[in-house]
Protein backbone atom coordinates (compact mmCIF):
# COMPACT_ATOMS: atom_id res chain seq x y z
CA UNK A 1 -33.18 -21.30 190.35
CA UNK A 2 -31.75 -23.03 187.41
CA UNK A 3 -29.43 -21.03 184.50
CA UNK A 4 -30.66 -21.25 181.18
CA UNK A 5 -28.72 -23.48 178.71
CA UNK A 6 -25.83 -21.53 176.94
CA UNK A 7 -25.91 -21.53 173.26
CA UNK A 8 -22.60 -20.74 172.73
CA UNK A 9 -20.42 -23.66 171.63
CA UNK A 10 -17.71 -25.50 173.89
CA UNK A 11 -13.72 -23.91 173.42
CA UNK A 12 -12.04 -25.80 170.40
CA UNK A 13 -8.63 -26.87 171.42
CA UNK A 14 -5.56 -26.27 169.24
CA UNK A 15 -5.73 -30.08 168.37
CA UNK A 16 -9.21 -29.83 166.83
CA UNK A 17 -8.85 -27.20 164.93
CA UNK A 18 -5.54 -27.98 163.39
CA UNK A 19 -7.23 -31.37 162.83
CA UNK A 20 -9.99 -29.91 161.38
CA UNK A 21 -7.77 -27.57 158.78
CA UNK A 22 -5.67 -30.52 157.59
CA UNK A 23 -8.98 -32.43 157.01
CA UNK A 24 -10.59 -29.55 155.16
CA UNK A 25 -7.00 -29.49 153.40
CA UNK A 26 -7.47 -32.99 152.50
CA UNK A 27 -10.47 -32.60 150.92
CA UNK A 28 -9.31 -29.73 148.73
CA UNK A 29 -6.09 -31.77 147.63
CA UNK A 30 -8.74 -34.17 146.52
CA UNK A 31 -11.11 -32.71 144.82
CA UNK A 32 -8.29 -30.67 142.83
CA UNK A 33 -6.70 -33.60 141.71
CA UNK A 34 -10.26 -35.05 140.74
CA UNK A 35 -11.00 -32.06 138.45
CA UNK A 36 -7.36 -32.13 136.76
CA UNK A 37 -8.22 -35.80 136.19
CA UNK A 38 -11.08 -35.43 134.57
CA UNK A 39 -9.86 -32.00 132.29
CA UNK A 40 -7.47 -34.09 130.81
CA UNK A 41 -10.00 -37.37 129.88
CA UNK A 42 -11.86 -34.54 128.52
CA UNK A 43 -9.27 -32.69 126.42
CA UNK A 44 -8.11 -35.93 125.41
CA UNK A 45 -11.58 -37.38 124.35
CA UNK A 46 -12.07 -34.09 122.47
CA UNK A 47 -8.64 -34.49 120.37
CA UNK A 48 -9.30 -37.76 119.48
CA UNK A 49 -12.60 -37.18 118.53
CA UNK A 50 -12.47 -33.94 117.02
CA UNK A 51 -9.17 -34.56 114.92
């Protein structure tokens, strides 16, 4: 008699999952430094425009 197929996902090693933080990390770095980028161009566009 076969087992049914489990549907509970495979152990994550200590390697993957740090590997997974520091990519997730990564990606936050990113997009933080995108957003402060484009704050500034925008509070600079507004006080040369606006002045």
């Amino acid at each position: 008699m076969a087992h049914a197929p489990s549907n509970s996902p495979p152990p994550v090693t200590e390697e993957a999952f740090t590997a997974d933080r520091q990519r997730m990390f990564d990606g936050f770095c990113s997009a933080t430094t995108v957003s402060t980028v484009i704050s500034i161009v925008i509070l600079a566009l507004m006080a040369i425009f606006l002045v």
